[in-house]
C-alpha atoms as a PDB file:
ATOM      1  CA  UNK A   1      15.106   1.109  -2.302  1.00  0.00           C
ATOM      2  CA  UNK A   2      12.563  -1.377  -3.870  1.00  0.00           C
ATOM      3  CA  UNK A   3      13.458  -3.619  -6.546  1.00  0.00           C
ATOM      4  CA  UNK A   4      11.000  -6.941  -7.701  1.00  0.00           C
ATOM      5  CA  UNK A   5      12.466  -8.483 -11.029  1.00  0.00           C
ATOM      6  CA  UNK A   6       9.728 -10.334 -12.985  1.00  0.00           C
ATOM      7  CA  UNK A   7       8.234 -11.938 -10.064  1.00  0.00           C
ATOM      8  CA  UNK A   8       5.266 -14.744 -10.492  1.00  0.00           C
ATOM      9  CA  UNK A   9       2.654 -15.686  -7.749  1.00  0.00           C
ATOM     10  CA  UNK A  10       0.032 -18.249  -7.724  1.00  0.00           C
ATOM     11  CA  UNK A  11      -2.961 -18.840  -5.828  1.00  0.00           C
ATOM     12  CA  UNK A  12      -3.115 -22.834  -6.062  1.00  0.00           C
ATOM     13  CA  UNK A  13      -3.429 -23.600 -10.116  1.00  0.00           C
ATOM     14  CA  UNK A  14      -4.225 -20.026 -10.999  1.00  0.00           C
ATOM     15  CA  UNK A  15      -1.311 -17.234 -12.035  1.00  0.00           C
ATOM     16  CA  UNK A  16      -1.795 -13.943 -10.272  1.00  0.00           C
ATOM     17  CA  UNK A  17       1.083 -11.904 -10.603  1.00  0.00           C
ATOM     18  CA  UNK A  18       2.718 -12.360 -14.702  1.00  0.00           C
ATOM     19  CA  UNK A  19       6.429 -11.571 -14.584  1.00  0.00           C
ATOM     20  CA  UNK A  20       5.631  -8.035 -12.760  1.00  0.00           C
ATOM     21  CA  UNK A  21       9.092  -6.186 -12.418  1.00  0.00           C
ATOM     22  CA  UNK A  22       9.656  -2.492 -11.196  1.00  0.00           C
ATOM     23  CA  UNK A  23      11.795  -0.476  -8.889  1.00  0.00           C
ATOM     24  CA  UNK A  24      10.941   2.497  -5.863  1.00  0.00           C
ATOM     25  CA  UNK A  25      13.338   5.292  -5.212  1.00  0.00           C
ATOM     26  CA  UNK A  26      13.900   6.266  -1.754  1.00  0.00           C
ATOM     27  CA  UNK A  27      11.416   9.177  -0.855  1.00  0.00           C
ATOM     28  CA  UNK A  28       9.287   8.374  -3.490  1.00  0.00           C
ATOM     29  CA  UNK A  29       5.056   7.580  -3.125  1.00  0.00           C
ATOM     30  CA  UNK A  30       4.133   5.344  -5.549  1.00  0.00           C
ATOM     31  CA  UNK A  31       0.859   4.215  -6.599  1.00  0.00           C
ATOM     32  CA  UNK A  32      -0.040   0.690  -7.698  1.00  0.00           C
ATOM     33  CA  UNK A  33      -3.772   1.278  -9.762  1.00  0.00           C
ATOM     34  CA  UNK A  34      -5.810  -1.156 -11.553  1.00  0.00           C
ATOM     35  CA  UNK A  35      -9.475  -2.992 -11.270  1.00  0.00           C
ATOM     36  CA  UNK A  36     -10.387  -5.718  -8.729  1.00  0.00           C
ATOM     37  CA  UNK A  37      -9.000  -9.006  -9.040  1.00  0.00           C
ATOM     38  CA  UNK A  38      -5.561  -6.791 -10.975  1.00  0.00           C
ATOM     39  CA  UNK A  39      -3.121  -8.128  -8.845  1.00  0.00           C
ATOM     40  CA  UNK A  40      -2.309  -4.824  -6.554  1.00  0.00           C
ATOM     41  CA  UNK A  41      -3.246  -6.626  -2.932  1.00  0.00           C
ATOM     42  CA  UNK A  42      -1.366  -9.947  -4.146  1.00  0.00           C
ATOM     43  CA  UNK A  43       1.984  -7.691  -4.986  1.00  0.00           C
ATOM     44  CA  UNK A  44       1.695  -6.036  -1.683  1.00  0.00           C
ATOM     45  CA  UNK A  45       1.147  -9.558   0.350  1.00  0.00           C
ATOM     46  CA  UNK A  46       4.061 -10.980  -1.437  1.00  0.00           C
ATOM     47  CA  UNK A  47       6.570  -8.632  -0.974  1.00  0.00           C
ATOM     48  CA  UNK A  48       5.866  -8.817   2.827  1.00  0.00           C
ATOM     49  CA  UNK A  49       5.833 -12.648   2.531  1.00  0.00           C
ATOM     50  CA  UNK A  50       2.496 -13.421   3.642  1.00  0.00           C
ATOM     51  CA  UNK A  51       1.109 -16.145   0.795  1.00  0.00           C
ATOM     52  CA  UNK A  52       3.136 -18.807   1.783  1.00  0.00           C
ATOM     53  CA  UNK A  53       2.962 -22.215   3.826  1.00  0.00           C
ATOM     54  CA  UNK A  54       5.702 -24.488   4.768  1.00  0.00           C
ATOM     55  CA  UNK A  55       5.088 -26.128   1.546  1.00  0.00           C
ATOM     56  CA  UNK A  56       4.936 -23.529  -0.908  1.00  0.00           C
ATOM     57  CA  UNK A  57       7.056 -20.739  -1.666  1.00  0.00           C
ATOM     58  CA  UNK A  58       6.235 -17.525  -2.821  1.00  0.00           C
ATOM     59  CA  UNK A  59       6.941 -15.995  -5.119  1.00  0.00           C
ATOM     60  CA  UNK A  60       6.796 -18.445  -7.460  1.00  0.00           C
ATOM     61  CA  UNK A  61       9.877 -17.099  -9.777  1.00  0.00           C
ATOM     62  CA  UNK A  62      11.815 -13.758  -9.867  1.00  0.00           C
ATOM     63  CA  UNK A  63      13.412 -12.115  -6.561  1.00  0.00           C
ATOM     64  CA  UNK A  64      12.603  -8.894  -4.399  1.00  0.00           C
ATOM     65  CA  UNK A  65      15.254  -6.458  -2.636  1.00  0.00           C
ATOM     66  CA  UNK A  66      15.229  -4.119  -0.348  1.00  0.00           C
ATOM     67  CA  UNK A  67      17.547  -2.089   0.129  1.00  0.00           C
ATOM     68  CA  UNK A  68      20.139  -4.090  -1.568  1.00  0.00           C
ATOM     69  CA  UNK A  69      19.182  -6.979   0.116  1.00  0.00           C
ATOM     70  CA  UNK A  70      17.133  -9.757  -0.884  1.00  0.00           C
ATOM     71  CA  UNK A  71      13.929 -10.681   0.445  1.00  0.00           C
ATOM     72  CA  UNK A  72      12.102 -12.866  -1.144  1.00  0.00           C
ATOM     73  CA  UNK A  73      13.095 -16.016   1.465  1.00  0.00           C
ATOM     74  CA  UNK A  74      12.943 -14.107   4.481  1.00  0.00           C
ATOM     75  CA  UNK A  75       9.910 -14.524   7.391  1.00  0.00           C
ATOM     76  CA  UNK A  76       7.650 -11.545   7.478  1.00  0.00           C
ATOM     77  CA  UNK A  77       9.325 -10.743  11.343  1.00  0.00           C
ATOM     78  CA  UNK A  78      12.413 -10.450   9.445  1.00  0.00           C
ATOM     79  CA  UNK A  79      11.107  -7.734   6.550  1.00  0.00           C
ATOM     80  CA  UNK A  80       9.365  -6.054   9.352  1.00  0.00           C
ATOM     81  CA  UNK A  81      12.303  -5.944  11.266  1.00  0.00           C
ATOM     82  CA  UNK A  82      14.375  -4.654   7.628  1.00  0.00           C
ATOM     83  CA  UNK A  83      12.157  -1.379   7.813  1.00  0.00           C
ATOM     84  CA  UNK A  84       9.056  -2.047   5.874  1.00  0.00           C
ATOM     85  CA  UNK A  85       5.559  -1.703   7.523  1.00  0.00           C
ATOM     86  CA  UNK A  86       2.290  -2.671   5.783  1.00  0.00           C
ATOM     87  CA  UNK A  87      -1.092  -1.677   6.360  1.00  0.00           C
ATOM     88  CA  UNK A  88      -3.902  -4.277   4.932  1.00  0.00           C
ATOM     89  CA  UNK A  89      -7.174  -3.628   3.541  1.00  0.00           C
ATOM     90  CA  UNK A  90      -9.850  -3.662   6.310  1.00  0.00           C
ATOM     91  CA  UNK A  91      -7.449  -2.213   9.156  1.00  0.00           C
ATOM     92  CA  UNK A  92      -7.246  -5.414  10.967  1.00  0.00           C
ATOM     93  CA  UNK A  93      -7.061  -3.665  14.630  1.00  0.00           C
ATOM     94  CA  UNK A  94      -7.240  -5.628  17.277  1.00  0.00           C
ATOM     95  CA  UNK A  95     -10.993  -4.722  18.942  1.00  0.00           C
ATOM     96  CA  UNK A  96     -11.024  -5.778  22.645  1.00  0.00           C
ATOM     97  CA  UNK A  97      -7.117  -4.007  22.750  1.00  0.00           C
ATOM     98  CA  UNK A  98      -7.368  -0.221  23.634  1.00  0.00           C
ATOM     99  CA  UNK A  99      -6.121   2.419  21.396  1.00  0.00           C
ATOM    100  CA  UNK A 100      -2.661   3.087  23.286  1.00  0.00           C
ATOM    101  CA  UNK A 101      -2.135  -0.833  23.214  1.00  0.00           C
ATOM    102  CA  UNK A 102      -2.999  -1.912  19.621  1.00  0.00           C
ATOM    103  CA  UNK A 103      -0.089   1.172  18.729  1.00  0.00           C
ATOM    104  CA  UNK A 104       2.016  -0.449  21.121  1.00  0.00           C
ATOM    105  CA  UNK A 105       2.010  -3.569  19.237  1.00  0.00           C
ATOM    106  CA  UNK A 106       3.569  -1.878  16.178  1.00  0.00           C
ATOM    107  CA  UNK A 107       6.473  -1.661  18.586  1.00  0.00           C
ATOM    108  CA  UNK A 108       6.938  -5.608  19.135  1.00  0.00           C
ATOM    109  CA  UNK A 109      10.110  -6.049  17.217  1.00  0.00           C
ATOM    110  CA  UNK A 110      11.725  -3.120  18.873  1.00  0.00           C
ATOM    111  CA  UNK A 111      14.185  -2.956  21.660  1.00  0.00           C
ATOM    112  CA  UNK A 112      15.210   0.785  21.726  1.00  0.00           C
ATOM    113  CA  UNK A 113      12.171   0.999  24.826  1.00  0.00           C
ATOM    114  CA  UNK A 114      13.445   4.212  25.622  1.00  0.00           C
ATOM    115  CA  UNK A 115      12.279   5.823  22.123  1.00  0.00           C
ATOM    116  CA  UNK A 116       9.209   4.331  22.092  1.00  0.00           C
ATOM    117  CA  UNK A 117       7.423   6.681  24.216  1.00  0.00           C
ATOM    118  CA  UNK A 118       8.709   9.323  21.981  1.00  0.00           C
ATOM    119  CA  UNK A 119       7.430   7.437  19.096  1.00  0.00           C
ATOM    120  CA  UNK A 120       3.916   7.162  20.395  1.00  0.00           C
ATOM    121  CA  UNK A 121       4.327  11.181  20.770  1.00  0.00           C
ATOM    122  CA  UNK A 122       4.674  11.077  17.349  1.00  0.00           C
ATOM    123  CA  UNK A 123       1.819   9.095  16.424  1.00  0.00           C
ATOM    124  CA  UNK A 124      -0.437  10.998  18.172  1.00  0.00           C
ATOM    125  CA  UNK A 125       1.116  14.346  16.671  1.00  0.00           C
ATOM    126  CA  UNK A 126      -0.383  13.042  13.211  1.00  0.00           C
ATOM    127  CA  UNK A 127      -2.953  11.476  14.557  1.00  0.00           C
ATOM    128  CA  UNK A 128      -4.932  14.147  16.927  1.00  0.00           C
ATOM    129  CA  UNK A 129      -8.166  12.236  17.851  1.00  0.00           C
ATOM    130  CA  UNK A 130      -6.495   9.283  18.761  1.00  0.00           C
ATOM    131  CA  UNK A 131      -4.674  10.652  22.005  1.00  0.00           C
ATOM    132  CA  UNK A 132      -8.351  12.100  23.071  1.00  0.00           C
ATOM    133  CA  UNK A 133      -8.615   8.257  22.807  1.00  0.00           C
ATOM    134  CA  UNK A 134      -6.168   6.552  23.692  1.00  0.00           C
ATOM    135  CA  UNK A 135      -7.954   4.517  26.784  1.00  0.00           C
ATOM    136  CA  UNK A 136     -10.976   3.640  24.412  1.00  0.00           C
ATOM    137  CA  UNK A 137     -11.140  -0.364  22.862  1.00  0.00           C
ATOM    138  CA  UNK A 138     -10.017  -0.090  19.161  1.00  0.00           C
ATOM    139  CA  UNK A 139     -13.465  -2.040  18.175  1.00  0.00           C
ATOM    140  CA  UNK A 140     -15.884   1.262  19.062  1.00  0.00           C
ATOM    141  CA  UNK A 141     -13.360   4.052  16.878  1.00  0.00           C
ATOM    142  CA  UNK A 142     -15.356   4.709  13.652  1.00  0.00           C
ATOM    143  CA  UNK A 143     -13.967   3.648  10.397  1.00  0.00           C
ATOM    144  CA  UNK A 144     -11.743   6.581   9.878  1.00  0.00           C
ATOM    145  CA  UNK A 145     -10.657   6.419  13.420  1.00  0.00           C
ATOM    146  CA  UNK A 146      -9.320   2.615  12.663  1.00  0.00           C
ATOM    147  CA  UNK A 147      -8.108   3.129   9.650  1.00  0.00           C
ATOM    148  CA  UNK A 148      -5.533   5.881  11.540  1.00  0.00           C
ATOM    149  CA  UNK A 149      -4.811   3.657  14.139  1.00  0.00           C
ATOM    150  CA  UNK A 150      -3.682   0.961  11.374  1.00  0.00           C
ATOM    151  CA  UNK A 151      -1.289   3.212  10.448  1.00  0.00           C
ATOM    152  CA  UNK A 152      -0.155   4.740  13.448  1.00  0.00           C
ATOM    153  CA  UNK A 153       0.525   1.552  14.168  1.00  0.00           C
ATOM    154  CA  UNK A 154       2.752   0.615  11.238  1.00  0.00           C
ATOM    155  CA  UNK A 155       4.676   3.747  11.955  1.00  0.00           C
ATOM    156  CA  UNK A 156       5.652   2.375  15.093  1.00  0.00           C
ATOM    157  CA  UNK A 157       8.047   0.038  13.721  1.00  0.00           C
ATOM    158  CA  UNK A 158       9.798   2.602  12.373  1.00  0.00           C
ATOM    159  CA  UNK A 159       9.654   2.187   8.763  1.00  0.00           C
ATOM    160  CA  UNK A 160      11.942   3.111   5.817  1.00  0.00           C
ATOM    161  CA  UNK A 161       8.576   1.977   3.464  1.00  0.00           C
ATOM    162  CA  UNK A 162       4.920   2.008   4.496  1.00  0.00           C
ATOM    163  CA  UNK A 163       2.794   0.132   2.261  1.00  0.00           C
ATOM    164  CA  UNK A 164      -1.269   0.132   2.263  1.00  0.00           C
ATOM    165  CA  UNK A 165      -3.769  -1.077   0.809  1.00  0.00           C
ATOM    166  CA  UNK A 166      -6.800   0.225  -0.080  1.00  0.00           C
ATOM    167  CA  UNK A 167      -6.566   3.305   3.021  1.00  0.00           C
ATOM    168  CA  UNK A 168      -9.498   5.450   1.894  1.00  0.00           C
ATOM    169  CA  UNK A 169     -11.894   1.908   1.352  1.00  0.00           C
ATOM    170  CA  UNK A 170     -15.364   2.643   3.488  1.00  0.00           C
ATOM    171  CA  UNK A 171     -14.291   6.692   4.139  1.00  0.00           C
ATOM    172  CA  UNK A 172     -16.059   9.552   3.804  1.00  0.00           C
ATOM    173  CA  UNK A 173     -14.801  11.892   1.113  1.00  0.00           C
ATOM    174  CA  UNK A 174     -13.647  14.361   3.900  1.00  0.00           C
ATOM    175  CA  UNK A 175     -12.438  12.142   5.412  1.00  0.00           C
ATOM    176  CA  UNK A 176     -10.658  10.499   2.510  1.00  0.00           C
ATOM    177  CA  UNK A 177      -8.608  13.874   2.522  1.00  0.00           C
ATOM    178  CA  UNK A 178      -7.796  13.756   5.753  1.00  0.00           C
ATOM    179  CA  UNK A 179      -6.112  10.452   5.520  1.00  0.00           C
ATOM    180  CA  UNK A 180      -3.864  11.675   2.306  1.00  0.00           C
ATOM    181  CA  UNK A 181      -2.876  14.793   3.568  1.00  0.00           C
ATOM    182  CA  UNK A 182      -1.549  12.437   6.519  1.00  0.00           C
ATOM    183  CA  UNK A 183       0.012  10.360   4.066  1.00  0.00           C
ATOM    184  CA  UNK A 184       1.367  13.477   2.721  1.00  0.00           C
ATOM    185  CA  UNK A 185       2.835  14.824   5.809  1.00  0.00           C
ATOM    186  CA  UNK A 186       4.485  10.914   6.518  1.00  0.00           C
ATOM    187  CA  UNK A 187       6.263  11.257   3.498  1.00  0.00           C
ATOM    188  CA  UNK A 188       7.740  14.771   3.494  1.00  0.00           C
ATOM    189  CA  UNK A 189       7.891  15.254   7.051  1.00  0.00           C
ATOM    190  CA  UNK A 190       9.085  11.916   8.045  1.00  0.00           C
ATOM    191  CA  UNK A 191      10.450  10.867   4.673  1.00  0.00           C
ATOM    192  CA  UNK A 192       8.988   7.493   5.242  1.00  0.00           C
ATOM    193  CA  UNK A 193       8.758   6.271   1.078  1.00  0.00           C
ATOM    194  CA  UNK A 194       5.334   5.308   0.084  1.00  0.00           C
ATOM    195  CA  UNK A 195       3.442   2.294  -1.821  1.00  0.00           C
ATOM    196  CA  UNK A 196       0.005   2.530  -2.056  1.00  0.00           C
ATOM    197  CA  UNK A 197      -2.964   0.166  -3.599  1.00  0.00           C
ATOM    198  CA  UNK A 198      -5.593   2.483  -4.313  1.00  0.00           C
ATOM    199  CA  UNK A 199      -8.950   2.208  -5.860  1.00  0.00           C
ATOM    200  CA  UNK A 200      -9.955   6.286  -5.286  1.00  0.00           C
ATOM    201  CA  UNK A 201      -7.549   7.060  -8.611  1.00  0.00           C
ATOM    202  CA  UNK A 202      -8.057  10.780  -8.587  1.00  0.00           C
ATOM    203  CA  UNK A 203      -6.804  10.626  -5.249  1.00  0.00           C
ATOM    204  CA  UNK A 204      -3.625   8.127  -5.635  1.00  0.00           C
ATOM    205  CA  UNK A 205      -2.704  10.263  -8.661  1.00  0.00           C
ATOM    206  CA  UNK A 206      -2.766  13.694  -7.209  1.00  0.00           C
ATOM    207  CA  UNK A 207      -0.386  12.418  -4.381  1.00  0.00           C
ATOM    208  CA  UNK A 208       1.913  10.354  -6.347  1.00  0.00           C
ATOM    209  CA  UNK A 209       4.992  11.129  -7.917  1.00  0.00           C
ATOM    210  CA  UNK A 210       4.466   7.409 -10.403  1.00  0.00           C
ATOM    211  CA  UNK A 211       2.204   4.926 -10.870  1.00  0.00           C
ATOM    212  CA  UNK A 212       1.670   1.758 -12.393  1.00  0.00           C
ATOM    213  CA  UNK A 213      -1.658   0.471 -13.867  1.00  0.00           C
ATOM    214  CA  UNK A 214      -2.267  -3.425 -13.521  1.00  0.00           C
ATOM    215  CA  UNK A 215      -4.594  -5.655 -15.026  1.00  0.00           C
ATOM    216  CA  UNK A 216      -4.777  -9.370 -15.142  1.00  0.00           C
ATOM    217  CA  UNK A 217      -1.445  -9.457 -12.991  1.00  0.00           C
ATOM    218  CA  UNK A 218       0.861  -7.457 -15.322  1.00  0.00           C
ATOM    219  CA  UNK A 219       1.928  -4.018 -15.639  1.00  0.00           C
ATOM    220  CA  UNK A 220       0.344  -2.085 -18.197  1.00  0.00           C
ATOM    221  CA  UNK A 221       1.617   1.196 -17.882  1.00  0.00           C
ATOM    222  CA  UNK A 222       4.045   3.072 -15.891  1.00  0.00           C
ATOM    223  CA  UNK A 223       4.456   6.697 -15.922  1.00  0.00           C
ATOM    224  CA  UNK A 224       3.951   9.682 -13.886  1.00  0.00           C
ATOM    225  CA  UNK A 225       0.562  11.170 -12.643  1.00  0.00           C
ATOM    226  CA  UNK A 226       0.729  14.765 -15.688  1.00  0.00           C
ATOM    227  CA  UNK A 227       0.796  11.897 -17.995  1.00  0.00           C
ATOM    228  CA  UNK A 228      -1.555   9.498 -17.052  1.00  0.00           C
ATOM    229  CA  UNK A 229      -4.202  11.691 -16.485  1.00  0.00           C
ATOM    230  CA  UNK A 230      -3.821  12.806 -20.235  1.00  0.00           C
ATOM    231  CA  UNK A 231      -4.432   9.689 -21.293  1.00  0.00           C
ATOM    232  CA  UNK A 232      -7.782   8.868 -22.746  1.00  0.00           C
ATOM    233  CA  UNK A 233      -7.994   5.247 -21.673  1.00  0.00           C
ATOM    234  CA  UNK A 234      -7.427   5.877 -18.558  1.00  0.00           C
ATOM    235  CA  UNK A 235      -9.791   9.090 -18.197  1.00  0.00           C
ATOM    236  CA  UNK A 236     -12.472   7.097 -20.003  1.00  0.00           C
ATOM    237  CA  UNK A 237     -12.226   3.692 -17.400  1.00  0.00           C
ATOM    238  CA  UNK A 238     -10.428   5.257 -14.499  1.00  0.00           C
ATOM    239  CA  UNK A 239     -11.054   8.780 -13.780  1.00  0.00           C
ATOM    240  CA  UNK A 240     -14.748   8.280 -15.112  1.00  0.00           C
ATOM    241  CA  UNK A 241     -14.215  11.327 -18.120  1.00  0.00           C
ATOM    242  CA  UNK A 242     -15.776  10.590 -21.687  1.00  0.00           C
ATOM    243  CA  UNK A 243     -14.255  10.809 -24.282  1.00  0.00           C
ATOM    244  CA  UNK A 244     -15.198  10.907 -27.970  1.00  0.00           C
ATOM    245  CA  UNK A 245     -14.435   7.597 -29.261  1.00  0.00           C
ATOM    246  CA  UNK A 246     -15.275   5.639 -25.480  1.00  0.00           C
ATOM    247  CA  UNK A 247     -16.704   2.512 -27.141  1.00  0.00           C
ATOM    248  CA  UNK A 248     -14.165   2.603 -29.603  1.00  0.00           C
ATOM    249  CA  UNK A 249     -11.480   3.411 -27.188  1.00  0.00           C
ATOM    250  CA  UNK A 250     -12.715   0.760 -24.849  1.00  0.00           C
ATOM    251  CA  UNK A 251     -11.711  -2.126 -27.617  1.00  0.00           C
ATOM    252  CA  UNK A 252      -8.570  -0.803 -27.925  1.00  0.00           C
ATOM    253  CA  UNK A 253      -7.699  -0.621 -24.822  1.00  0.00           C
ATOM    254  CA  UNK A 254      -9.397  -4.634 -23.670  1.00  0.00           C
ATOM    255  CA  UNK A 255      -7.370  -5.574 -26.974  1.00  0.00           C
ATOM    256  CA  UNK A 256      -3.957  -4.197 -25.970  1.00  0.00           C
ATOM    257  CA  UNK A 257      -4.208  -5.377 -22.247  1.00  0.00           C
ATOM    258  CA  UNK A 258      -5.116  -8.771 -23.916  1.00  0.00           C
ATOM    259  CA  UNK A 259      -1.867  -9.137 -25.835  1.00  0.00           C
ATOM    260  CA  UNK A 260       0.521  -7.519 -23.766  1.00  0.00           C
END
């Protein structure tokens, strides 16, 4: 469905992304792990074309299709309008707009008007507490409450691939689950395919069928969620387990990220 192929991206003078190249099956959730400042947010923003100005273009080198198309040239309205939705860090809902209207807006590129309505059903199926508040301003829902609006709002476009970043940032732990099991349900019920930048690792791994670990904008590892949570580095610096040999282990690992 997905495919970037060794794609660079700079933020003025300095290189964020390092030649990062991987593929997403159709149906697939895949989770994009890593520190602050790895590079997850910066993949996500330049797949959907959003670090760019008239005079620069990003990315810098490599290409990005979707769906056997490429994408990498193309204005955001246009990837939008391809079938892939994406859900920032922060939520980013509009706060004076009601809840009914800021899902609406998900629907801007659409023209079937006579499935929208249906669609907003929909919404609200996975999304309970927002048709109890439909008529309320977006900018008085709590954090959880936004952060399920941001998405019920991507889903409104319709989406082949949903990506988000950072969707249990600020949550509760209950509530936390309550988002993923949503997630969850998008995925098999829906069979929308998933990308997702998540700092909660335990969380991203347990819902994941692959992942990749970033740091310093390159892929480190890529493998599936049984093995990485064998894995000593990343039970030591990730999951927050000791092991043995953690100072040791720690070396290792800062000296093979270093050289990679």
């Amino acid at each position: 469905m997905l495919k970037i192929n060794n794609i660079e991206t700079w933020y003025d003078l300095i290189r964020a992304l390092h030649g990062i190249s991987f593929s997403i099956k159709e149906g697939d959730v895949v989770a994009l792990l890593g520190s602050n400042g790895a590079g997850k947010t910066t993949i996500l923003k330049t797949i959907m074309r959003l670090l760019y100005d008239l005079k620069e273009e990003q990315p810098e080198k490599g290409t990005i299709e979707f769906m056997g198309q490429r994408i990498d040239r193309k204005d955001t309205d246009q990837i939008v309008r391809m079938g892939i939705s994406y859900v920032p860090e922060g939520r980013e809902v509009f706060p004076e707009m009601t809840v009914l209207e800021n899902i609406l807006m998900g629907a801007y590129t659409r023209k079937d008007r006579k499935e929208i309505g249906a669609d907003i059903e929909k919404v609200f199926d996975f999304f309970p507490v927002l048709k109890d508040r439909k008529k309320q301003q977006a900018g008085h829902l709590s954090g959880g409450e936004q952060q399920m609006l941001a998405i019920g709002r991507a889903l409104m476009s319709r989406p082949k691939l949903l990506m988000l970043d950072e969707p249990s940032l600020g949550l509760s732990p209950l509530l936390t689950q309550e988002i993923f099991n949503i997630i969850h349900d998008i995925n098999q019920k829906d069979g929308v395919t998933i990308l997702l930048v998540e700092q909660n690792v335990n969380m991203a791994l347990k819902y994941s069928n692959f992942a990749f670990l970033l740091e310093n904008g390159r892929i480190v590892r890529a493998d599936t969620p049984e093995v990485l949570r064998e894995d000593d580095d990343v039970k030591e610096f990730y999951l927050g387990i000791s092991t043995e040999e953690s100072v040791k282990g720690y070396k290792r690992y800062r000296r093979k990220v270093r050289f990679r």
